[in-house]
N, C-alpha and C. Protein backbone atom coordinates (compact mmCIF):
# COMPACT_ATOMS: atom_id res chain seq x y z
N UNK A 1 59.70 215.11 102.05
CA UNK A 1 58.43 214.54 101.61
C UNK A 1 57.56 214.08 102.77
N UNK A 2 57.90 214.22 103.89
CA UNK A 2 57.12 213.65 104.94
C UNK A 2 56.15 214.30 105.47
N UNK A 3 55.65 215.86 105.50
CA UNK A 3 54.48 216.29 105.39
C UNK A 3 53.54 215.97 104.15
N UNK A 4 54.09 215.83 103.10
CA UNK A 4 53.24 215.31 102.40
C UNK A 4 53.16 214.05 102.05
N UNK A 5 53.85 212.87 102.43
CA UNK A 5 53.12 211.69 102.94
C UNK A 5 52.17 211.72 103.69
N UNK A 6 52.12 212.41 104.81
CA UNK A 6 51.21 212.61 106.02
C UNK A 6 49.89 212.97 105.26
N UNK A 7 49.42 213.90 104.10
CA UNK A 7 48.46 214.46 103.83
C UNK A 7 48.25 213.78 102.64
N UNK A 8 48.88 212.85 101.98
CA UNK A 8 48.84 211.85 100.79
C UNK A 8 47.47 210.55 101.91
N UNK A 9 48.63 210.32 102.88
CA UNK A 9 47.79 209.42 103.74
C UNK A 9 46.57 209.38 104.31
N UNK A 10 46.21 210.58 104.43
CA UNK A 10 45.19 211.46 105.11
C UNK A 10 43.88 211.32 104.03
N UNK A 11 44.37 212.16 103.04
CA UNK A 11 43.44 211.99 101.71
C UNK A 11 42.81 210.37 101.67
N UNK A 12 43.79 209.71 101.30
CA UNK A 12 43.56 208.19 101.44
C UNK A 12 42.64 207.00 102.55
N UNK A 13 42.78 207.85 103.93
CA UNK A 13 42.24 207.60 104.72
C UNK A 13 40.47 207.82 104.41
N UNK A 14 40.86 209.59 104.38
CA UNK A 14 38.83 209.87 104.28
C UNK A 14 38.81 209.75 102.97
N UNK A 15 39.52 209.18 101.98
CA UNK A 15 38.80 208.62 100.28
C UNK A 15 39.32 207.79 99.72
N UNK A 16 39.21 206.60 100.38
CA UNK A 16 39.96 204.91 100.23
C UNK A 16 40.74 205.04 98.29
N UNK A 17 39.32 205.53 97.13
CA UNK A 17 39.66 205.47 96.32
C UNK A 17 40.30 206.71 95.86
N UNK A 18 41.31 207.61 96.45
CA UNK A 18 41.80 208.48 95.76
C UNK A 18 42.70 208.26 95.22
N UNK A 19 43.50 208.45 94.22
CA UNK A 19 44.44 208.22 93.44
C UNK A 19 45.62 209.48 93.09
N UNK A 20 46.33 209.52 94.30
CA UNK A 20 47.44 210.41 95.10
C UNK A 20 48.72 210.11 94.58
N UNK A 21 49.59 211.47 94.53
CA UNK A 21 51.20 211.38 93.80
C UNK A 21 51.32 212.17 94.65
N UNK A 22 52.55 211.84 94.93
CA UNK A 22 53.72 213.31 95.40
C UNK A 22 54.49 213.64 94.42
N UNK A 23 54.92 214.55 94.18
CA UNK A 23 56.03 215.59 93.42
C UNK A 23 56.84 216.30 94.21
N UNK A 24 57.88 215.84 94.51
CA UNK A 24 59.31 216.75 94.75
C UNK A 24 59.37 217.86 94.39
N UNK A 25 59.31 218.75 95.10
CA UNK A 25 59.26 220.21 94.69
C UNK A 25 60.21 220.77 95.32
N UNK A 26 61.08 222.17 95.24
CA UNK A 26 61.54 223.25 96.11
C UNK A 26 61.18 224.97 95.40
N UNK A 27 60.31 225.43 95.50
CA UNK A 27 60.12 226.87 95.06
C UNK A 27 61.29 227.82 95.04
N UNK A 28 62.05 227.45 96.15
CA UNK A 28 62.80 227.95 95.76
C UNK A 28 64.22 228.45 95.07
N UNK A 29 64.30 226.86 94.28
CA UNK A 29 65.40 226.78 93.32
C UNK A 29 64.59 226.46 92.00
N UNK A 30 64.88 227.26 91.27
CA UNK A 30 64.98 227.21 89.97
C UNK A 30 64.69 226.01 89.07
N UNK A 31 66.11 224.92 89.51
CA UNK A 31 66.48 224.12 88.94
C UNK A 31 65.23 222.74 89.56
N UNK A 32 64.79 222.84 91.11
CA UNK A 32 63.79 222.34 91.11
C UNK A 32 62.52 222.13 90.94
N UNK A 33 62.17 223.28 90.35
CA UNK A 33 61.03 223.52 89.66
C UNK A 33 60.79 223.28 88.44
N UNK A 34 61.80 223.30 87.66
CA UNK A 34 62.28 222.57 86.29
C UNK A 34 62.21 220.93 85.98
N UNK A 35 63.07 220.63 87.18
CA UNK A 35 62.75 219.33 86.83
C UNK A 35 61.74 218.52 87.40
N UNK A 36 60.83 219.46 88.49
CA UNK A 36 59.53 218.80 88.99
C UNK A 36 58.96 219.17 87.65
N UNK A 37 58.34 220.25 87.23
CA UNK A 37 57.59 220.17 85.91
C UNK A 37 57.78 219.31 84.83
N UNK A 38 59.02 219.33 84.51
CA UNK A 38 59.74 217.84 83.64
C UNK A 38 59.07 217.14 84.12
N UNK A 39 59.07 216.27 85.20
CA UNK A 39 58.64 215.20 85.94
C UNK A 39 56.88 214.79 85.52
N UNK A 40 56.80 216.16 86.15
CA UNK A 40 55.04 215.97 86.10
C UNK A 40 54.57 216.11 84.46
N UNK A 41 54.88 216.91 83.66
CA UNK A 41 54.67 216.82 81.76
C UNK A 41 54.76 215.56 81.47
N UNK A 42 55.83 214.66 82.16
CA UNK A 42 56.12 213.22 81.30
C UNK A 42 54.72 212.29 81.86
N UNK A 43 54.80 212.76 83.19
CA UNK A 43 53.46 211.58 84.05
C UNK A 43 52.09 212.18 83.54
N UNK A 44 51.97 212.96 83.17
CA UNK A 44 50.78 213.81 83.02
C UNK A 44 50.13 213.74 81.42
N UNK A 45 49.47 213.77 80.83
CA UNK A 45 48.97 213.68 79.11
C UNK A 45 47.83 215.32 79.62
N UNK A 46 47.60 215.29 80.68
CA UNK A 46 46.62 216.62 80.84
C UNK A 46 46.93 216.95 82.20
N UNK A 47 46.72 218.33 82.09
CA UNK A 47 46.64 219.04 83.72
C UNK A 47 45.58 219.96 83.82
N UNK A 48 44.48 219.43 84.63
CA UNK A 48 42.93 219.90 84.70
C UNK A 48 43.16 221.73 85.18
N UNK A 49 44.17 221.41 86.39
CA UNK A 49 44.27 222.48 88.04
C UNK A 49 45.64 222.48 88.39
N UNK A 50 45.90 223.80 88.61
CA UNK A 50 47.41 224.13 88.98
C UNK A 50 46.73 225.01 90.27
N UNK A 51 47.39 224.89 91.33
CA UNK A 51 46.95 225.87 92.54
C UNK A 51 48.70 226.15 93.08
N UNK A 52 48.79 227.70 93.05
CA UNK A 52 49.58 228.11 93.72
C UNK A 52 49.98 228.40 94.82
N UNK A 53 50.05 227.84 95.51
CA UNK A 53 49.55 227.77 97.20
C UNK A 53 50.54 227.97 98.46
N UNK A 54 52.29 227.31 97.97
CA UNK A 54 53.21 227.26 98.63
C UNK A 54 53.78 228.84 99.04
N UNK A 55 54.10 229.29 99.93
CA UNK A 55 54.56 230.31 100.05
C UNK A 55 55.61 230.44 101.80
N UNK A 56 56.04 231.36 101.77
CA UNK A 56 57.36 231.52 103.35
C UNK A 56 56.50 233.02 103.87
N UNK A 57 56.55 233.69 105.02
CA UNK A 57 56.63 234.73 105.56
C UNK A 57 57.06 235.04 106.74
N UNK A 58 57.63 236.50 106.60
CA UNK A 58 58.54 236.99 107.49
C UNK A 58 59.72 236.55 107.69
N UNK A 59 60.74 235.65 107.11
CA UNK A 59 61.49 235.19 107.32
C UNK A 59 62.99 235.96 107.84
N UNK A 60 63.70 235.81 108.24
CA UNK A 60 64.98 236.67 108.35
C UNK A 60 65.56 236.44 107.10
N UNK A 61 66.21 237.75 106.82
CA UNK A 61 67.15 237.71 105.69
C UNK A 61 67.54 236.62 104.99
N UNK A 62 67.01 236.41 104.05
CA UNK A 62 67.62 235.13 102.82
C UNK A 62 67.06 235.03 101.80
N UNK A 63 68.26 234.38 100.89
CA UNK A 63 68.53 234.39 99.56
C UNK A 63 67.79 232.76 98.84
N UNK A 64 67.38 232.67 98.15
CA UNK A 64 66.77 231.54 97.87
C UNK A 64 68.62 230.70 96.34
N UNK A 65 68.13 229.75 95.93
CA UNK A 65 69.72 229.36 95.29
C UNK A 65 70.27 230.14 94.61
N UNK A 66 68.91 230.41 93.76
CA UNK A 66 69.26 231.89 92.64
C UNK A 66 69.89 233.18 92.91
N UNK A 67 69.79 233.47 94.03
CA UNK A 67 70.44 234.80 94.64
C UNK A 67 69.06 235.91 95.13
N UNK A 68 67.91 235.08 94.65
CA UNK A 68 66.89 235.87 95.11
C UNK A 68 66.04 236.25 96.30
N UNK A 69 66.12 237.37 96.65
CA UNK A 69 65.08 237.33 98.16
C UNK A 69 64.39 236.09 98.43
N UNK A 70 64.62 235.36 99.53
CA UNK A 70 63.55 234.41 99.75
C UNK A 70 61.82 234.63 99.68
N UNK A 71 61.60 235.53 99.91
CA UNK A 71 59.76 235.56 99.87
C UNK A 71 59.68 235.61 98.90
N UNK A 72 59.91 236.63 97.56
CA UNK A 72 59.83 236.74 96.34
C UNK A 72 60.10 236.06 95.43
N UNK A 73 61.17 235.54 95.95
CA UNK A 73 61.93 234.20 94.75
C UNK A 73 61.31 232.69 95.42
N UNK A 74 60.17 232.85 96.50
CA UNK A 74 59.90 231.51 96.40
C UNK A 74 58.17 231.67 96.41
N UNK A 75 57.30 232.69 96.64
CA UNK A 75 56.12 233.46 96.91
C UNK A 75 55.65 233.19 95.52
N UNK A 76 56.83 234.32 94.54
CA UNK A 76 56.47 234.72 92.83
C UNK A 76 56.93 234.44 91.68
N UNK A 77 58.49 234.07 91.58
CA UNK A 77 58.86 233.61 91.11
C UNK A 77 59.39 232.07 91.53
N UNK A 78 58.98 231.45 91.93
CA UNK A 78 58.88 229.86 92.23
C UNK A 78 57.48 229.70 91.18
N UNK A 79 56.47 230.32 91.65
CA UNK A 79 54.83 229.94 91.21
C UNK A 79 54.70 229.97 89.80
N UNK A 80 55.84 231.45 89.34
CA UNK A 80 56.03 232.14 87.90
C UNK A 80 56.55 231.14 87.21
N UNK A 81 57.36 230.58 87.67
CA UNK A 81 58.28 229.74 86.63
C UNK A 81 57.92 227.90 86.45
N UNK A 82 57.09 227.73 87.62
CA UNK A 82 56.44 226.63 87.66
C UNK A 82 55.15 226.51 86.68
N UNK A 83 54.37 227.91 86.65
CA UNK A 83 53.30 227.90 85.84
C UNK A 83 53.85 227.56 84.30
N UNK A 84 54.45 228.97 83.96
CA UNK A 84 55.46 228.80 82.41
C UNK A 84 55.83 227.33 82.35
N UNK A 85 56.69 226.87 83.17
CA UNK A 85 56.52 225.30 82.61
C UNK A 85 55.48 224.43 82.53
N UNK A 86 54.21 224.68 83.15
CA UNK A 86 53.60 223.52 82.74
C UNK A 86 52.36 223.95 81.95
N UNK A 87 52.00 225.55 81.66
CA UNK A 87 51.72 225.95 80.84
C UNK A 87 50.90 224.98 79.50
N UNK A 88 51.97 224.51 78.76
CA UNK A 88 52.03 224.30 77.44
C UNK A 88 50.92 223.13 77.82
N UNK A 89 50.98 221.86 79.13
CA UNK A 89 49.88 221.32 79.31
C UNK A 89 48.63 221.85 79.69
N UNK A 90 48.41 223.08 80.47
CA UNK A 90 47.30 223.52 80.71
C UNK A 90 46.61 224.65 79.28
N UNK A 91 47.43 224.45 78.23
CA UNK A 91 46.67 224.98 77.05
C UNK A 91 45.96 223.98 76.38
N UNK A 92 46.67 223.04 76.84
CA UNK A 92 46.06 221.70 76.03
C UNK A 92 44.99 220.91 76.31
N UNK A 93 44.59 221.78 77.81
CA UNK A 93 43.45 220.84 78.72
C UNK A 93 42.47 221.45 78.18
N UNK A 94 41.17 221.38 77.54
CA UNK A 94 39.77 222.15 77.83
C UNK A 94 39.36 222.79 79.27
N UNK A 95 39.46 223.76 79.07
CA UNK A 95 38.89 224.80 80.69
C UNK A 95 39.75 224.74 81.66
N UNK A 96 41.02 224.46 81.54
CA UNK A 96 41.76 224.05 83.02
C UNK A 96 41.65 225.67 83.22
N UNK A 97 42.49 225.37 84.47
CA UNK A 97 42.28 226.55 85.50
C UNK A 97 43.92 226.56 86.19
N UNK A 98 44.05 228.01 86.45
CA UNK A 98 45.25 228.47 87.22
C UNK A 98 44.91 228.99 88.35
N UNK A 99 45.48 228.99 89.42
CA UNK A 99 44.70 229.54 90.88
C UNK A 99 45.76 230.24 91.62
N UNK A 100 46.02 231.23 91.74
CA UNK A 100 47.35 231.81 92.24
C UNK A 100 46.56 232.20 93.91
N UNK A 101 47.67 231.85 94.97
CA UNK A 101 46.69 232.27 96.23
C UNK A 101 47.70 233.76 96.65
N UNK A 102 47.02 234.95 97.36
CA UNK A 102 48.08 235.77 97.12
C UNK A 102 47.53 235.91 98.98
N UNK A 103 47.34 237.49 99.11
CA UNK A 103 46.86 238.01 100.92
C UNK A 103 46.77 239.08 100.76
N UNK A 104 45.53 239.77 101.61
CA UNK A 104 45.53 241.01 101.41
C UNK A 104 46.80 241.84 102.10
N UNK A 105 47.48 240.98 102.43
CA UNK A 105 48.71 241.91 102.53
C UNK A 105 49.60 242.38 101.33
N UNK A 106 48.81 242.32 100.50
CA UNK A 106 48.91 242.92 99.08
C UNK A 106 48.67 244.32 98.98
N UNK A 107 48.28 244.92 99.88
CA UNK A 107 47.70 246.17 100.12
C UNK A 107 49.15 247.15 100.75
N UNK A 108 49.71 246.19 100.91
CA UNK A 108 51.10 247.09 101.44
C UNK A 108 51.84 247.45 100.70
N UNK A 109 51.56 246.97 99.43
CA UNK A 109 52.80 247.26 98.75
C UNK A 109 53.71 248.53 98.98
N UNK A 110 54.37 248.92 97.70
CA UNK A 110 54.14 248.55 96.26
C UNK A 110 54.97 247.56 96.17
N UNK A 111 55.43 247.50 95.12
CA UNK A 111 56.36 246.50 94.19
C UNK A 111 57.75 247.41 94.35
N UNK A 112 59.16 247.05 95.01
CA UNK A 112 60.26 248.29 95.21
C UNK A 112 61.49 247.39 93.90
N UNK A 113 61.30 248.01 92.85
CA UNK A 113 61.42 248.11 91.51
C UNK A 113 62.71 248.32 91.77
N UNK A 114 63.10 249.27 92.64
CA UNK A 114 64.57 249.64 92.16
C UNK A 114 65.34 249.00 93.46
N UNK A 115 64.90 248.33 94.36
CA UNK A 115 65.05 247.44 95.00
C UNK A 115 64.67 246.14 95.54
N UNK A 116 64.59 245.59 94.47
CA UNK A 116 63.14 244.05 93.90
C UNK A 116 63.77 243.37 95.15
N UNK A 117 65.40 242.95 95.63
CA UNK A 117 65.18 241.84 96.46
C UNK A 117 65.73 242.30 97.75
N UNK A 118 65.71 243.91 98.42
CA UNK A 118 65.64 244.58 99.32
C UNK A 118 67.56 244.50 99.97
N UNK A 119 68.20 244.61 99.00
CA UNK A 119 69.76 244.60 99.38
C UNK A 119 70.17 245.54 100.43
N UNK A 120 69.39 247.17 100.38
CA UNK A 120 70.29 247.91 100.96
C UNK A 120 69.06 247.62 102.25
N UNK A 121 67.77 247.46 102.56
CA UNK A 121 67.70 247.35 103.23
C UNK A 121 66.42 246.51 103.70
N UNK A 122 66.36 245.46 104.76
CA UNK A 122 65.42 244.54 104.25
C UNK A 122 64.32 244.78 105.37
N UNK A 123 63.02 244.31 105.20
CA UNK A 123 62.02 244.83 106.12
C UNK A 123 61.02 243.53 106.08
N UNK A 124 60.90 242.60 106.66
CA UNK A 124 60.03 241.61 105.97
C UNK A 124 59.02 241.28 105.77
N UNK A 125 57.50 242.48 106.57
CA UNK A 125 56.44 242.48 106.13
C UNK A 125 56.81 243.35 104.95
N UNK A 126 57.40 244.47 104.67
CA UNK A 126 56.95 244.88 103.10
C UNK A 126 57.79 243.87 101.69
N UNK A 127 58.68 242.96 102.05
CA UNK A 127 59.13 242.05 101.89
C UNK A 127 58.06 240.58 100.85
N UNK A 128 57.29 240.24 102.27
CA UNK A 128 56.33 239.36 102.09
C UNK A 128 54.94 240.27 101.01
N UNK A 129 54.70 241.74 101.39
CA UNK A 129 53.68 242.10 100.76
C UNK A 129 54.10 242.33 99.73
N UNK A 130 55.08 242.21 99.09
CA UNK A 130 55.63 242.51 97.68
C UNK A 130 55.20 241.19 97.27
N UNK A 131 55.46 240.40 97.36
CA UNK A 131 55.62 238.85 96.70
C UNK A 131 54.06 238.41 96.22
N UNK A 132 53.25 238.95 97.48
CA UNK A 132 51.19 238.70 97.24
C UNK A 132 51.03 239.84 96.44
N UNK A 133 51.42 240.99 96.30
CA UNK A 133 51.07 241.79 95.37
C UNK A 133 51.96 241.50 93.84
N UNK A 134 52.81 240.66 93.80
CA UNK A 134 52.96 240.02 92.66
C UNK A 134 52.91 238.43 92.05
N UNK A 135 52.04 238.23 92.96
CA UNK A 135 51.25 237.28 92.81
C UNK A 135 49.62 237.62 91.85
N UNK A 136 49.19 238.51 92.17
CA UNK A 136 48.23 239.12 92.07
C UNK A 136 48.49 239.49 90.53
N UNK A 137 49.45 240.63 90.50
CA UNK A 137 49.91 241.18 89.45
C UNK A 137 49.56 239.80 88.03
N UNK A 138 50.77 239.13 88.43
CA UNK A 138 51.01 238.12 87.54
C UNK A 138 49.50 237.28 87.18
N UNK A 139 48.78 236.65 88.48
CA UNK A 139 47.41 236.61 87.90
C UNK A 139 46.41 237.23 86.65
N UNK A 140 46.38 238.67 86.99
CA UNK A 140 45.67 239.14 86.42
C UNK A 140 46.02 239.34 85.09
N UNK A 141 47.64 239.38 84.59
CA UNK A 141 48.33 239.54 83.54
C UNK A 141 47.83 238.43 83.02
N UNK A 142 48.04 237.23 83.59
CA UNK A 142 47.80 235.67 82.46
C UNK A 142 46.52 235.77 82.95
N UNK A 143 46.00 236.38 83.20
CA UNK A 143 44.35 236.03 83.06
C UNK A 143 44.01 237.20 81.50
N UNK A 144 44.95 238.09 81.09
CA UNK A 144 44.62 238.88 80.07
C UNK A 144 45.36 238.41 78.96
N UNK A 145 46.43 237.11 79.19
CA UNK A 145 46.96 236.99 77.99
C UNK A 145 46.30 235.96 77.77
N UNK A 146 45.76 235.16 78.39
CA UNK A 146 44.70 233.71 77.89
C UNK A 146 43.57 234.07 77.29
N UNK A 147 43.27 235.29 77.62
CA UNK A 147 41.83 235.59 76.97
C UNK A 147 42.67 236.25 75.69
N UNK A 148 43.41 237.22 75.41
CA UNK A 148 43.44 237.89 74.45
C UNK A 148 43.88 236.61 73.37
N UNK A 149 44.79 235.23 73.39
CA UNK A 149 44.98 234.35 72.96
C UNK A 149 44.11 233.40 72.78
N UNK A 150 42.60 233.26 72.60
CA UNK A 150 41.61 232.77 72.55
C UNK A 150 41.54 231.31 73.07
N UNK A 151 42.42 231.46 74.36
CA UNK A 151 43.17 229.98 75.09
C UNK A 151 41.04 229.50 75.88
N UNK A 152 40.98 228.39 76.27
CA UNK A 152 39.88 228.14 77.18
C UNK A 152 40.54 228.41 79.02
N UNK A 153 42.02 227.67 79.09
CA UNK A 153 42.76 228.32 80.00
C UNK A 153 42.04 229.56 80.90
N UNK A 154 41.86 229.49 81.82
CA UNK A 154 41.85 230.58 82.85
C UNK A 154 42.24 230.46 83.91
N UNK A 155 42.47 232.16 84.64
CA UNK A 155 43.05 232.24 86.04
C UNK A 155 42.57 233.23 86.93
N UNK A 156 42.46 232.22 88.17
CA UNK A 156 41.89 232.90 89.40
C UNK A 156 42.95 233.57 90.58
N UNK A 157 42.33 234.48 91.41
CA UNK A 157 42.91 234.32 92.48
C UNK A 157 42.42 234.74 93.80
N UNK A 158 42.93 233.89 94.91
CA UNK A 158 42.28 234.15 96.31
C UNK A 158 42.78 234.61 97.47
N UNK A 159 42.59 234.93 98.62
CA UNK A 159 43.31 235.02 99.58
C UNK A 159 42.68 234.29 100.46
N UNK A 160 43.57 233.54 101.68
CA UNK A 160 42.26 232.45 102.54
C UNK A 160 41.96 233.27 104.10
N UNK A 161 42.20 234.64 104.06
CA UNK A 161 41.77 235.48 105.45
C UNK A 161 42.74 235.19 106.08
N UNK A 162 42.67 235.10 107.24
CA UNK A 162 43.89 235.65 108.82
C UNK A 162 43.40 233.67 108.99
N UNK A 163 44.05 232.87 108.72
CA UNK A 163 43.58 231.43 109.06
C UNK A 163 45.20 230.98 110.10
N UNK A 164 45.06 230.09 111.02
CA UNK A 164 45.70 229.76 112.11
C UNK A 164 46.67 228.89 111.12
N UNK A 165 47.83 228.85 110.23
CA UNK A 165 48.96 227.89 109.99
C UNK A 165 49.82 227.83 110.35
N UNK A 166 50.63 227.25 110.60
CA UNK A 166 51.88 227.72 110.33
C UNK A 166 53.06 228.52 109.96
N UNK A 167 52.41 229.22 108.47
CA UNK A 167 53.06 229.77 108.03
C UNK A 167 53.60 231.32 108.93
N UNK A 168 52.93 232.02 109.96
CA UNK A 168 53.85 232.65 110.68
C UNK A 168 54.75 232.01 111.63
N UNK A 169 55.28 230.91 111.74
CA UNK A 169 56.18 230.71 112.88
C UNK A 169 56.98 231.28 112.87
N UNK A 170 57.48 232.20 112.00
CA UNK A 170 58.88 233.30 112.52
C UNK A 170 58.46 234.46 112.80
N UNK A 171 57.15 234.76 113.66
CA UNK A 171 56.61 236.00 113.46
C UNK A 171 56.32 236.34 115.19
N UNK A 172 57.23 235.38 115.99
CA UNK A 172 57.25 235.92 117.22
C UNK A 172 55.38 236.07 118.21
N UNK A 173 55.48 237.15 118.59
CA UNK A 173 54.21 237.46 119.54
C UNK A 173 52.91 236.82 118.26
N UNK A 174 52.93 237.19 117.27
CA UNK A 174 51.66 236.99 116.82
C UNK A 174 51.83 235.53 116.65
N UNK A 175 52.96 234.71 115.98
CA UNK A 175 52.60 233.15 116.12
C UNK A 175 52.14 232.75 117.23
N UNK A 176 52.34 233.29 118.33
CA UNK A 176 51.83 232.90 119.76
C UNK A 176 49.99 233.27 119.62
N UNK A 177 49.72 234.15 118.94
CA UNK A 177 48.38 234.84 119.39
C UNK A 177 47.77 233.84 118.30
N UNK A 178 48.00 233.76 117.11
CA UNK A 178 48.19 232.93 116.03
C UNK A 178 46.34 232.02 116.36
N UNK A 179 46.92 231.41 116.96
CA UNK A 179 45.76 230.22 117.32
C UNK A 179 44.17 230.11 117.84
N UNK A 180 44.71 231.80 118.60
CA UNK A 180 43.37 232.16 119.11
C UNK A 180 42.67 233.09 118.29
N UNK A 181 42.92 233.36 117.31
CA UNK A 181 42.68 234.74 116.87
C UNK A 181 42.18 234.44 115.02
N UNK A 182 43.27 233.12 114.50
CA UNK A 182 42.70 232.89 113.39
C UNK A 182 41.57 232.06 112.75
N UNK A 183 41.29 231.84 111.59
CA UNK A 183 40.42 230.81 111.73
C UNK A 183 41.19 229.32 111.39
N UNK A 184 40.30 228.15 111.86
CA UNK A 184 41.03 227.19 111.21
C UNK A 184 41.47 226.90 109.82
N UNK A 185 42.90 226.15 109.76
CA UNK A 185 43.56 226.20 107.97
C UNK A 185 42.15 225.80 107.16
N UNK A 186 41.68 225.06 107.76
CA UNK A 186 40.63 224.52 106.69
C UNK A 186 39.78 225.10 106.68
N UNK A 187 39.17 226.57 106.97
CA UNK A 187 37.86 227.66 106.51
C UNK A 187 38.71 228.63 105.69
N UNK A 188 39.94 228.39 106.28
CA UNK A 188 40.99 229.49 105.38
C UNK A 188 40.98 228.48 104.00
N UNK A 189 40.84 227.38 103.52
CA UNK A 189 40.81 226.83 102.28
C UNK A 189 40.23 226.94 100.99
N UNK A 190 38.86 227.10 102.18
CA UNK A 190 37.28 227.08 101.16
C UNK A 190 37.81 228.35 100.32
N UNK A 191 38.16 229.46 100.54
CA UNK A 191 38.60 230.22 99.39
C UNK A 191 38.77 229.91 98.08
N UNK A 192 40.56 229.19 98.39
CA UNK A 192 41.01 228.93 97.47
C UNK A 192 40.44 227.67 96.45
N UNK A 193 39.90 226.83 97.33
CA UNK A 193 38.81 225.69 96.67
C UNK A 193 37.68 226.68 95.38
N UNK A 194 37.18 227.17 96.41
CA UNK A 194 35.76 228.05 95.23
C UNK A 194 37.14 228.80 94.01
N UNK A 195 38.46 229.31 94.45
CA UNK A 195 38.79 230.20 93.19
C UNK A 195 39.26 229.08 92.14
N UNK A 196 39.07 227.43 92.64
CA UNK A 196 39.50 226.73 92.00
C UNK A 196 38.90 225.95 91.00
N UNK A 197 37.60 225.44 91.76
CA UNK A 197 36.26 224.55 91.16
C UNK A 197 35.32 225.62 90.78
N UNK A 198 34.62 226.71 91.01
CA UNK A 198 33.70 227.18 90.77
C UNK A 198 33.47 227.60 89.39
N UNK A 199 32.34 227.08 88.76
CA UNK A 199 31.96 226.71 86.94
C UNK A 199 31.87 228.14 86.55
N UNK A 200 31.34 229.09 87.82
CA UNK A 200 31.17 230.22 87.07
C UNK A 200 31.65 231.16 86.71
N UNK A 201 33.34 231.46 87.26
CA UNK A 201 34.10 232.24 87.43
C UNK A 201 34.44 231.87 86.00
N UNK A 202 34.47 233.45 85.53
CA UNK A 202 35.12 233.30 84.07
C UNK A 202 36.99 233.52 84.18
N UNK A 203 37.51 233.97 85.52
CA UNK A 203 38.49 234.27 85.58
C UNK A 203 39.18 235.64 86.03
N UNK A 204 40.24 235.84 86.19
CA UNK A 204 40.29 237.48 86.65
C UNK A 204 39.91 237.71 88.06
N UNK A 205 38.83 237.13 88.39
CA UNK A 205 38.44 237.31 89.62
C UNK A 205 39.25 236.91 90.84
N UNK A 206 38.97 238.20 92.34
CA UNK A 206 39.87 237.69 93.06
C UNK A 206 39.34 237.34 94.42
């Protein structure tokens, strides 16, 4: 929890009156995503905004608790199974919104179907581009079952460009280049902000 104390604090700092929670999370167990949603349904009577945002890349070989590829089982199915649970509150909100963040490294796919969590052989950019291209996927699906269900519910999705995070530190030469080359996390945001707040997006959109 201590990065996100740090950014609980932060918030608090530049908006004296914000009114900040943390939630215990791990994407990539199952069982913690379960009982964070538990958690948050009981504290919660409404959920306006769900943003899918957490994600790993490039990682070396690993299994998340479930037995699942780590990028995928914490990228798509962490996000998948977190949404489904809290779901039942975001039907209940007027207009809430779902925000799945994916990358155009979605473009690499495909989806390897007959090898979903890469056993015989693992590669970890097509790895990671599986997971944003089913990110994507899954978007656009619950963006067609909310509408065909005459839900107010909708869902977006974004990518935040080549932005300087963290998230490559296992990526060798380019985490090094990383800094000079991307933009800052926070222009990489505004994305996902507009696929989040913006009144006019009916949804679907990416």
């Amino acid at each position: 929890l201590g990065k996100g104390e740090t950014a609980g604090g932060e918030i608090k700092r530049r908006t004296p009156n914000a009114d900040v929670a943390l939630q215990q999370l791990d994407l990539s167990s199952l069982a913690s995503v379960r009982t964070a949603a538990d958690e948050l349904r009981a504290a919660y009577p409404r959920i306006d905004l769900l943003i899918n945002n957490a994600g790993v890349m490039y990682p070396p070989k690993q299994t998340t608790a479930d037995g699942f590829e780590l990028q995928f089982g914490t990228n798509h199915l962490g996000h998948f199974a977190l949404t489904g649970h809290l779901l039942p509150r975001l039907l209940e909100t007027e207009h809430s919104r779902g925000t799945v963040v994916s990358s155009n490294a979605h473009k690499m796919g495909p989806i390897e179907f007959d090898d979903l969590h890469w056993e015989r052989s693992y590669r970890p950019w097509k790895a990671y581009a599986q997971s944003k291209l089913a990110n994507l996927l899954f978007a656009f699906e619950l963006q067609r079952r909310l509408v065909d269900g005459g839900h107010t519910t909708r869902c977006t999705a974004s990518h935040p460009g080549y932005a300087a995070t963290n998230l490559m530190k296992t990526t060798g030469f380019i985490r090094m280049v990383n800094p000079f080359v991307g933009q800052p996390a926070e222009d990489g945001a505004l994305t996902t902000l507009r696929a989040a707040t913006e009144l006019a997006l009916n949804g679907g959109e990416y």
